[in-house]
N, C-alpha and C. Protein backbone atom coordinates (compact mmCIF):
# COMPACT_ATOMS: atom_id res chain seq x y z
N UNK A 1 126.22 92.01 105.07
CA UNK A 1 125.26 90.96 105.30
C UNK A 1 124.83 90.29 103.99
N UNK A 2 125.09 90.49 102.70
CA UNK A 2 125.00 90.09 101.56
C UNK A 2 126.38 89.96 100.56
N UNK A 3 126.59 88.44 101.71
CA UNK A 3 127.91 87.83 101.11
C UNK A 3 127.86 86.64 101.07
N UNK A 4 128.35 85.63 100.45
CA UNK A 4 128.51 84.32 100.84
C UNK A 4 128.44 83.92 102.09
N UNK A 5 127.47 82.33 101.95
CA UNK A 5 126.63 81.83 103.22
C UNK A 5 128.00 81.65 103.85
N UNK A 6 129.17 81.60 103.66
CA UNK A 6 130.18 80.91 104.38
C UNK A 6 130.88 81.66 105.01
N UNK A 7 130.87 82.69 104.55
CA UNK A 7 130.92 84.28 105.09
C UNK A 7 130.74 85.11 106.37
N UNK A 8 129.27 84.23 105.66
CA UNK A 8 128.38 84.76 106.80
C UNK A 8 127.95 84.06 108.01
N UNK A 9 129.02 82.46 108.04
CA UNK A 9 128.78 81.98 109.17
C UNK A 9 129.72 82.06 110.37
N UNK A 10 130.40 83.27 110.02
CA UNK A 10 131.38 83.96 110.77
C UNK A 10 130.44 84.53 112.20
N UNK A 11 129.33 85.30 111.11
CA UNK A 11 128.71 85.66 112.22
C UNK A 11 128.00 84.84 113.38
N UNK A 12 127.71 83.65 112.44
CA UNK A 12 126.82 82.52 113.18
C UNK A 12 127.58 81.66 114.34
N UNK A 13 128.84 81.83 113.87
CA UNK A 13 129.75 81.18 114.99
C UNK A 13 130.25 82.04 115.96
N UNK A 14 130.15 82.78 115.93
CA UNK A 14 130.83 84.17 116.90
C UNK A 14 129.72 85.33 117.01
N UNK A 15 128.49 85.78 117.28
CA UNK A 15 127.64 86.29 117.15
C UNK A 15 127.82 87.40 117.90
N UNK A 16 128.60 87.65 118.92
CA UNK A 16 129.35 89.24 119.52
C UNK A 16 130.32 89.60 119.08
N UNK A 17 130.95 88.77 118.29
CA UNK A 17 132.70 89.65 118.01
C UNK A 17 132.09 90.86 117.17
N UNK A 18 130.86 91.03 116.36
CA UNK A 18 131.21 92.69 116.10
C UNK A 18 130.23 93.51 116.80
N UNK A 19 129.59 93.31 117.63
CA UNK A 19 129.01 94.49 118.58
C UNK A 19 129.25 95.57 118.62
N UNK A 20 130.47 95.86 118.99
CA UNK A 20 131.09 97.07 119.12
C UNK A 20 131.11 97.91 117.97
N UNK A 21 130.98 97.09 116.41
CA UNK A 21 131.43 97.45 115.51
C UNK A 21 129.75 98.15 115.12
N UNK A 22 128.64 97.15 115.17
CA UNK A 22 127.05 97.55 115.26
C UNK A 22 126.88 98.45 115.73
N UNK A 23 127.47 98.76 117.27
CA UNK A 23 126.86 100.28 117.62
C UNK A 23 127.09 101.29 117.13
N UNK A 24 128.03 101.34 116.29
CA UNK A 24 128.41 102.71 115.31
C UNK A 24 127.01 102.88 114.33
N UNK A 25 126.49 102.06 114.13
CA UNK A 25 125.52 102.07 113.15
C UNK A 25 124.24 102.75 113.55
N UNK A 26 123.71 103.14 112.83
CA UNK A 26 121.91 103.54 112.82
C UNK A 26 121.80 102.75 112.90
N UNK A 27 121.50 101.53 111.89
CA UNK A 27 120.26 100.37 112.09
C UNK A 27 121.68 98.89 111.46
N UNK A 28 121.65 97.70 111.50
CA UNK A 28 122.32 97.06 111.21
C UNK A 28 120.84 95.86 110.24
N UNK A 29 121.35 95.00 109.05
CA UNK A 29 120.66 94.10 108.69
C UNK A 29 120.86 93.13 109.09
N UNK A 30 120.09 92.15 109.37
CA UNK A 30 120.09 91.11 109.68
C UNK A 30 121.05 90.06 108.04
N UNK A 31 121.65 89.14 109.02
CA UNK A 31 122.70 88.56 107.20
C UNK A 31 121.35 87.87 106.26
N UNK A 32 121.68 87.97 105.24
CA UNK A 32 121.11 86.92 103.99
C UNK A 32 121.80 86.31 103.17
N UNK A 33 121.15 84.94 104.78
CA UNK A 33 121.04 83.31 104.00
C UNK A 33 120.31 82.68 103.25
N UNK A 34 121.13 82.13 102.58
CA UNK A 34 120.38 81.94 101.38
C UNK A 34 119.43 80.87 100.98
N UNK A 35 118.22 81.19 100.27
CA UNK A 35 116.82 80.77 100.35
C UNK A 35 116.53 80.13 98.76
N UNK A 36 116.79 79.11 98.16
CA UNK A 36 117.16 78.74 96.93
C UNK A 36 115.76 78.11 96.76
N UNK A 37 115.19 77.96 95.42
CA UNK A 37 113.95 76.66 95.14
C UNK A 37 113.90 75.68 95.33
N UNK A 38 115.65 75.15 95.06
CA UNK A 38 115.66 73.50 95.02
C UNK A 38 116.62 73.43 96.51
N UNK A 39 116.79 74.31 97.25
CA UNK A 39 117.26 73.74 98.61
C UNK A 39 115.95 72.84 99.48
N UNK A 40 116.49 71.89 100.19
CA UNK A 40 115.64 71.96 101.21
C UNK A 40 115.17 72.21 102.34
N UNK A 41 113.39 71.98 102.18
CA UNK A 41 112.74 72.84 103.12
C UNK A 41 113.27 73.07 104.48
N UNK A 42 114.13 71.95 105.31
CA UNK A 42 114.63 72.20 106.54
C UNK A 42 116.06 72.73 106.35
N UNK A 43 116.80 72.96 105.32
CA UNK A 43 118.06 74.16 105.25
C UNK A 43 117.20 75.64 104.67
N UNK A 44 116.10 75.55 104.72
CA UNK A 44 115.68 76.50 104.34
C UNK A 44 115.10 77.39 105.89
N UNK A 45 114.48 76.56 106.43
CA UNK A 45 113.95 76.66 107.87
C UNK A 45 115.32 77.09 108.56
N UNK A 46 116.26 76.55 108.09
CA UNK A 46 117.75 77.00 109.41
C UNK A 46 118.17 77.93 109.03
N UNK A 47 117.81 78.69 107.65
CA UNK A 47 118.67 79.55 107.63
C UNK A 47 117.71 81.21 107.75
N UNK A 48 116.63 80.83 107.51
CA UNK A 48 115.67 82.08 108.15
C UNK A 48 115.86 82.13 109.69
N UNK A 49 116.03 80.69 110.65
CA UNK A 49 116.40 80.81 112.07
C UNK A 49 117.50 81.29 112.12
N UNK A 50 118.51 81.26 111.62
CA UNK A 50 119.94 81.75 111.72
C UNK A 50 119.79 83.43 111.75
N UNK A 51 119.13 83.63 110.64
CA UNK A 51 119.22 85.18 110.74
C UNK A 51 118.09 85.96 111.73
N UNK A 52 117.19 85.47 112.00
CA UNK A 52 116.70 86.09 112.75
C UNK A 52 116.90 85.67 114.32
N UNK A 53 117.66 84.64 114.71
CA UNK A 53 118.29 84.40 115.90
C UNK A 53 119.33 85.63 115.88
N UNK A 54 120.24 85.62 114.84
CA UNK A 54 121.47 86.78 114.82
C UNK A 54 120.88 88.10 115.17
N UNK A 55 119.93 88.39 114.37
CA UNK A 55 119.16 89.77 114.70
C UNK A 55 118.74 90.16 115.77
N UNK A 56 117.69 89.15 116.55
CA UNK A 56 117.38 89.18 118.07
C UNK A 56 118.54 89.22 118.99
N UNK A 57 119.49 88.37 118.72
CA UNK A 57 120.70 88.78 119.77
C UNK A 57 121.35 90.52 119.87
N UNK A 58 121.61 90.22 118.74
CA UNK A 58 121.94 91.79 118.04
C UNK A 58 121.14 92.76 119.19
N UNK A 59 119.72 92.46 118.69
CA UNK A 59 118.72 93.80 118.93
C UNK A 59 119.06 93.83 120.95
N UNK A 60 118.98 92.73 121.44
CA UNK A 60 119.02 92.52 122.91
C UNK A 60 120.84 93.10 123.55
N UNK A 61 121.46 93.58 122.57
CA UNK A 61 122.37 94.51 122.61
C UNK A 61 122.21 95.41 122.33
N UNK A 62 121.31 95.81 122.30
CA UNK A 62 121.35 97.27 122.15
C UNK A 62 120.79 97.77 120.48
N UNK A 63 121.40 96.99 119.71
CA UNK A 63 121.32 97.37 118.04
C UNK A 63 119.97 97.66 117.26
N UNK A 64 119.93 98.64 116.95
CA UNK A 64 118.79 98.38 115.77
C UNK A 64 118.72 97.97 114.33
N UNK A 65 118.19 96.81 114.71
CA UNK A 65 117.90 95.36 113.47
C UNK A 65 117.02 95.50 112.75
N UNK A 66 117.21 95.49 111.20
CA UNK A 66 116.12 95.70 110.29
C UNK A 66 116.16 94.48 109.77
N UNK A 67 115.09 93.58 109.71
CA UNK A 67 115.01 91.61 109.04
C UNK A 67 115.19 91.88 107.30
N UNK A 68 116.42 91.05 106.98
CA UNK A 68 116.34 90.79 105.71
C UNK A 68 115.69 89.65 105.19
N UNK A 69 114.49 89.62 104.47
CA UNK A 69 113.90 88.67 104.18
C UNK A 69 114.23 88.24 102.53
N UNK A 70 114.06 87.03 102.50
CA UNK A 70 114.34 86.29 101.28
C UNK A 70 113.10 85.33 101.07
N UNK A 71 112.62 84.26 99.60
CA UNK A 71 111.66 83.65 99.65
C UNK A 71 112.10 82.75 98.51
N UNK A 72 111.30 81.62 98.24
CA UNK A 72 111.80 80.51 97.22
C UNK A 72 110.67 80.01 96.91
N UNK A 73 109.22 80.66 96.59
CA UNK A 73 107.88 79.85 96.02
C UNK A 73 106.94 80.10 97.31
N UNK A 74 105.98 79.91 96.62
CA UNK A 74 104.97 80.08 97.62
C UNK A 74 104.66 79.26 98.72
N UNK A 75 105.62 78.22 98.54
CA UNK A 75 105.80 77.10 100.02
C UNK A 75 106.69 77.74 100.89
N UNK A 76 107.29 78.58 100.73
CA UNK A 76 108.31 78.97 101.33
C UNK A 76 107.69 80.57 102.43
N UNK A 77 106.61 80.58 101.50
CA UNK A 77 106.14 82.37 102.51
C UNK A 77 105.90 82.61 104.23
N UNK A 78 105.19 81.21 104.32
CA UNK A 78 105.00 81.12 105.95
C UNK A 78 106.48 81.38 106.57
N UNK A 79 107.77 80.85 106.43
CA UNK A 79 108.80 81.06 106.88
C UNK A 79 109.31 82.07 106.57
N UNK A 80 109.66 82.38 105.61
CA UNK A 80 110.27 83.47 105.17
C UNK A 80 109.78 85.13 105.56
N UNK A 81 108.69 85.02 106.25
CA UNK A 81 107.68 86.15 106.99
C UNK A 81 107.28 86.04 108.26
N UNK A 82 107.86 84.96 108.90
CA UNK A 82 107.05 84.89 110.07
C UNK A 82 108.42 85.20 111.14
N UNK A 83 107.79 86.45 112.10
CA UNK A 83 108.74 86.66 113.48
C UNK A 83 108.91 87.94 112.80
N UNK A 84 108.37 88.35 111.39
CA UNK A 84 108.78 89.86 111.49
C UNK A 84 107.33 90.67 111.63
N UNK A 85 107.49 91.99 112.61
CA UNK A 85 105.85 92.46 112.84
C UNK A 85 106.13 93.41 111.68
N UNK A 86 104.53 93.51 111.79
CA UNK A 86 103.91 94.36 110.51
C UNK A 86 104.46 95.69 110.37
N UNK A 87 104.59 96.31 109.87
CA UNK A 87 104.88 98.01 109.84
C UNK A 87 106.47 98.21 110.07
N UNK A 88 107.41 97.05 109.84
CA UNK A 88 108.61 97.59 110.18
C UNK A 88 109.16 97.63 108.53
N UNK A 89 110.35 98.16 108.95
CA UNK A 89 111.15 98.58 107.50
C UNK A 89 111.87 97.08 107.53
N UNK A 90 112.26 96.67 106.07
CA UNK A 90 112.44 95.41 105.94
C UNK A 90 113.58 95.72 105.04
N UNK A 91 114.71 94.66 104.47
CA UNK A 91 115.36 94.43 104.03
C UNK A 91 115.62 93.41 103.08
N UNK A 92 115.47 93.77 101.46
CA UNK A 92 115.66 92.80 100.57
C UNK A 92 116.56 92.62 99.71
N UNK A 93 116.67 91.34 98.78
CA UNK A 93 118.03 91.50 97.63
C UNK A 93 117.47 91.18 96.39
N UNK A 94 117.50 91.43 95.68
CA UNK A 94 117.48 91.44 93.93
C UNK A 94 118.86 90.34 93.33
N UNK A 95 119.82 90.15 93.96
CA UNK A 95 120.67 89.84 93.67
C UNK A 95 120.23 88.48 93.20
N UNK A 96 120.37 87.85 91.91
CA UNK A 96 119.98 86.38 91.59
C UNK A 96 118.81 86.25 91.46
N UNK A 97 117.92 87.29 91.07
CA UNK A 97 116.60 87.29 90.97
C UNK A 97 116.00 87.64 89.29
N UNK A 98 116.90 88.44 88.64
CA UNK A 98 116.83 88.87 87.39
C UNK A 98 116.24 87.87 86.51
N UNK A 99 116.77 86.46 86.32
CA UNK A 99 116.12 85.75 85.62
C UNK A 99 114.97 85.23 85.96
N UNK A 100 114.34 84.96 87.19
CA UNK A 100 112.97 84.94 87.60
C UNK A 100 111.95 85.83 88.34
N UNK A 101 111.91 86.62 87.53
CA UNK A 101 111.53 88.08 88.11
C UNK A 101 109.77 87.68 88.44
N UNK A 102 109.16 87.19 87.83
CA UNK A 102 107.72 86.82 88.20
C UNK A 102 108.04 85.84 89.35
N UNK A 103 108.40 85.04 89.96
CA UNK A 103 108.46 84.48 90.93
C UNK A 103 109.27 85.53 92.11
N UNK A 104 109.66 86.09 92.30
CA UNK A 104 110.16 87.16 93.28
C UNK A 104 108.95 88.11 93.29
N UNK A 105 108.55 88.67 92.55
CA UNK A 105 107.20 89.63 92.26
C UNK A 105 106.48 88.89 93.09
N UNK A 106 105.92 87.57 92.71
CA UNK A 106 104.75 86.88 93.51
C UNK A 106 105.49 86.79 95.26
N UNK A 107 106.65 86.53 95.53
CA UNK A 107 106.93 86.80 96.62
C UNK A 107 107.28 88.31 97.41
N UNK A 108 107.55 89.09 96.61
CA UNK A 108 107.97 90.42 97.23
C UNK A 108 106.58 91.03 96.99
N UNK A 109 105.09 90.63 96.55
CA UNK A 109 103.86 91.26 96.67
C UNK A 109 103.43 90.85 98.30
N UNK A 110 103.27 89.11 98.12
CA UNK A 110 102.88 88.61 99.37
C UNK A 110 103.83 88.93 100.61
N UNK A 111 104.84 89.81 100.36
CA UNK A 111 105.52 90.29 101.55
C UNK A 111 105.17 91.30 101.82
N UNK A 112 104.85 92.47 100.92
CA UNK A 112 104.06 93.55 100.71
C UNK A 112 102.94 93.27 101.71
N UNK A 113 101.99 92.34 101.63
CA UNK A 113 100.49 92.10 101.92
C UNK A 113 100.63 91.71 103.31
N UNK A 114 101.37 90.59 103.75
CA UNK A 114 101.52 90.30 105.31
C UNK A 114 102.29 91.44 106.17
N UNK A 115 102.99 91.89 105.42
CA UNK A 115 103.64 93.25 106.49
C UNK A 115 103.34 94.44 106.65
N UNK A 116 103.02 95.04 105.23
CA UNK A 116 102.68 96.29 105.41
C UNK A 116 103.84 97.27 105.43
N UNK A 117 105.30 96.89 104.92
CA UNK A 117 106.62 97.88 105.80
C UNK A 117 106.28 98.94 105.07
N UNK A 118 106.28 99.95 105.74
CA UNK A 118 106.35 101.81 105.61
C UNK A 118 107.80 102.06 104.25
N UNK A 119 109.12 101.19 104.23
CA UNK A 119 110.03 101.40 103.55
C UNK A 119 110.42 99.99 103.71
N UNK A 120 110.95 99.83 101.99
CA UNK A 120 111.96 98.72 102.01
C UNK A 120 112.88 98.78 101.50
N UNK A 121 114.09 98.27 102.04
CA UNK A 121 115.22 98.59 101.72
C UNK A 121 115.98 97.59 100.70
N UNK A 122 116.64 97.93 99.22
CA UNK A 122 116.79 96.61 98.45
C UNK A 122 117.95 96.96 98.13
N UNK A 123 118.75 95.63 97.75
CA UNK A 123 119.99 95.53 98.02
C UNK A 123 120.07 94.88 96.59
N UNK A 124 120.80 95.61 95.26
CA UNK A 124 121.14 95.14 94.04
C UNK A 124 119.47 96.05 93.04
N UNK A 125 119.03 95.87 91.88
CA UNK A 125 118.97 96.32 91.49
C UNK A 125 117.37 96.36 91.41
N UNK A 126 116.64 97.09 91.38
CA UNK A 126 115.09 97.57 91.00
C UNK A 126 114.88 96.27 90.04
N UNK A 127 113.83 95.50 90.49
CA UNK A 127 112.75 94.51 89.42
C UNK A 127 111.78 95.74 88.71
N UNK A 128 111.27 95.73 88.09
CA UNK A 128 109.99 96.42 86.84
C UNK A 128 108.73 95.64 87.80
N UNK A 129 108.02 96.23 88.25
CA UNK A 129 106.54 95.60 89.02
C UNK A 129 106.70 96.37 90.02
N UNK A 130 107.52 96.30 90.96
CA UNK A 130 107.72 96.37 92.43
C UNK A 130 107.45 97.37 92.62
N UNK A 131 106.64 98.13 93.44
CA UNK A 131 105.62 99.14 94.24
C UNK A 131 105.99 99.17 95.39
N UNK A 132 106.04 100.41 95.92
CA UNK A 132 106.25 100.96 97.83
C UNK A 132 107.41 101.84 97.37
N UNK A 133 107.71 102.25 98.71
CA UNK A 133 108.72 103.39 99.24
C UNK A 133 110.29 102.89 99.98
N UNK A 134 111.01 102.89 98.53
CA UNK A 134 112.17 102.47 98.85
C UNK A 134 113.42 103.49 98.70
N UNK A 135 114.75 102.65 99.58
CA UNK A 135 116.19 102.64 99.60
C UNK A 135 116.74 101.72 98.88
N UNK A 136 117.28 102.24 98.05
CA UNK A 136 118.13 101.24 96.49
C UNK A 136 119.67 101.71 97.01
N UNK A 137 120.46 100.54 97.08
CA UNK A 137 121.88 100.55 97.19
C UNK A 137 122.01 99.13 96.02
N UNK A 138 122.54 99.62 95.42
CA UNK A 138 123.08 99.15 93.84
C UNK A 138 124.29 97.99 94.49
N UNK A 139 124.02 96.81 93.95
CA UNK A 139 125.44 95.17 94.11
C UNK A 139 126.41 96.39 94.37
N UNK A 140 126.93 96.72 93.03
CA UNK A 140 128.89 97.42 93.25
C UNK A 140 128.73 98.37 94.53
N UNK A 141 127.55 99.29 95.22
CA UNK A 141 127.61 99.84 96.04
C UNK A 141 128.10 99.29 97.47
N UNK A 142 127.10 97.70 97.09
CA UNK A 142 127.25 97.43 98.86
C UNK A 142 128.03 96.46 98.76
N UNK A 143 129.30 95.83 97.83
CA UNK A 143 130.52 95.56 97.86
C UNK A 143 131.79 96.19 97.76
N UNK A 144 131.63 97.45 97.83
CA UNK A 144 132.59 98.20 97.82
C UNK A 144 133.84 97.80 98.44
N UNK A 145 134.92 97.73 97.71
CA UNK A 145 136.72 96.82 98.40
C UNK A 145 136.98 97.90 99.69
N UNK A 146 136.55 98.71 99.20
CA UNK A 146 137.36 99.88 100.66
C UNK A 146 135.70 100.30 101.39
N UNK A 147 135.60 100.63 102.64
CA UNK A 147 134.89 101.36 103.46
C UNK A 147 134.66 102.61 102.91
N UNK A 148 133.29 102.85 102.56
CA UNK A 148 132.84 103.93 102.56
C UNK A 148 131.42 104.31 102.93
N UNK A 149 131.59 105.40 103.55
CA UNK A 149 130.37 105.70 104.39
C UNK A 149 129.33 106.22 103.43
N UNK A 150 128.45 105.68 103.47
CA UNK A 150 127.16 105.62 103.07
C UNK A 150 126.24 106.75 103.22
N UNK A 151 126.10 107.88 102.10
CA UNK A 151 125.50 109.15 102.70
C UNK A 151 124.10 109.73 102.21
N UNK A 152 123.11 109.84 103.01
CA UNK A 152 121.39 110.27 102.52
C UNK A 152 121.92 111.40 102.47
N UNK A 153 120.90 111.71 101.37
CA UNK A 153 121.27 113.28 100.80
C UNK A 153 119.49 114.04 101.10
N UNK A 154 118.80 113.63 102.44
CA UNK A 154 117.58 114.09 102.86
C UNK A 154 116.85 112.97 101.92
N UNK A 155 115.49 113.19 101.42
CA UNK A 155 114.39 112.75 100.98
C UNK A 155 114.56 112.21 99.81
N UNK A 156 116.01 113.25 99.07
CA UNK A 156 115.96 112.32 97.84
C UNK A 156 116.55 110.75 97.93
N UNK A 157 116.81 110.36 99.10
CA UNK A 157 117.36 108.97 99.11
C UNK A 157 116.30 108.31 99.12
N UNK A 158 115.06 108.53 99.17
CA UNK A 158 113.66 107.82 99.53
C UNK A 158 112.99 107.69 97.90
N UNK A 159 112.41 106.99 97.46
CA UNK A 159 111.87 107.24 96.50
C UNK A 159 110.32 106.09 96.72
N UNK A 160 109.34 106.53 95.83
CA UNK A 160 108.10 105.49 95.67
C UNK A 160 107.67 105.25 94.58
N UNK A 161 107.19 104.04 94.34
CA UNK A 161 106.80 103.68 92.76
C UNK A 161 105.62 103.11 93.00
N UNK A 162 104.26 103.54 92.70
CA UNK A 162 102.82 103.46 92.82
C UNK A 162 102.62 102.63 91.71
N UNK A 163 101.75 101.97 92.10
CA UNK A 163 101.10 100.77 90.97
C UNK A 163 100.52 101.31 89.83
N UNK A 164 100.08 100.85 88.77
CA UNK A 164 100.01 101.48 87.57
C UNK A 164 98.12 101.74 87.95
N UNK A 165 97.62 102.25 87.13
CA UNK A 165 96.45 102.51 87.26
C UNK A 165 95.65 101.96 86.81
């Protein structure tokens, strides 16, 4: 789900061809489309609908869907948060974020604050700020060329990083 938008409109055009392939799964992510500063606001609006249309279909099969959320400024938060309820485990990326790490901070706090998720799950590499109880799968992890199954080793796959004092 963290591949090229063009990629990923495989799924958008064909939204059952992998069902079969989802139910093998614990939980499946919803894809992440991509949410840029200088896109605009209504390709920005289609592509938070895209994925969380994909997800709801998904989930009404049966699947369990965790929302990958993305954000682009503080104009962007109402969308980029809204349709997911509070207390669920969420799904994020770091990927392309490194050079504006205070603007992701200001958005991955205010995602923090409207949701509340128990765990979040991040996809590429730990920002320096970021607080809560996460699942880190590292870029080279979750591009891996060959299939490989993905293994929790109990509690230590969980980790939390508490705000400074």
């Amino acid at each position: 789900m963290f591949v090229d938008d063009y990629k990923l409109l495989a799924l958008w055009n064909n939204p059952l061809k992998k069902i079969a392939l989802f139910r093998t799964c614990a939980a499946i992510a919803t894809p992440d489309f991509s949410i840029y500063p200088s896109m605009n606001y209504n390709d920005i609006r289609h592509n938070v609908y895209k994925s969380r249309w994909l997800g709801c279909t998904w989930q009404n099969y049966g699947n369990v869907v965790l929302p990958t959320l993305g954000w682009a400024g503080e104009e962007t938060f109402d969308i980029s948060f809204c349709a997911v309820e509070e207390e669920t485990p969420v799904v994020i990326s770091t990927i392309g974020c490194q050079k504006r790490q205070e603007e992701f901070l200001l958005g991955f706090n205010e995602m923090k604050k409207r949701l509340n998720s128990p765990i979040i799950i991040v996809v590429g590499d730990m920002i320096q700020g970021m607080t809560g109880r996460f699942i880190n799968f590292r870029y080279t992890d979750s591009f891996a060329t060959d299939f490989v199954q993905m293994k929790f080793d109990g509690i230590s796959a969980v980790f939390e990083i508490k705000e400074a004092i």
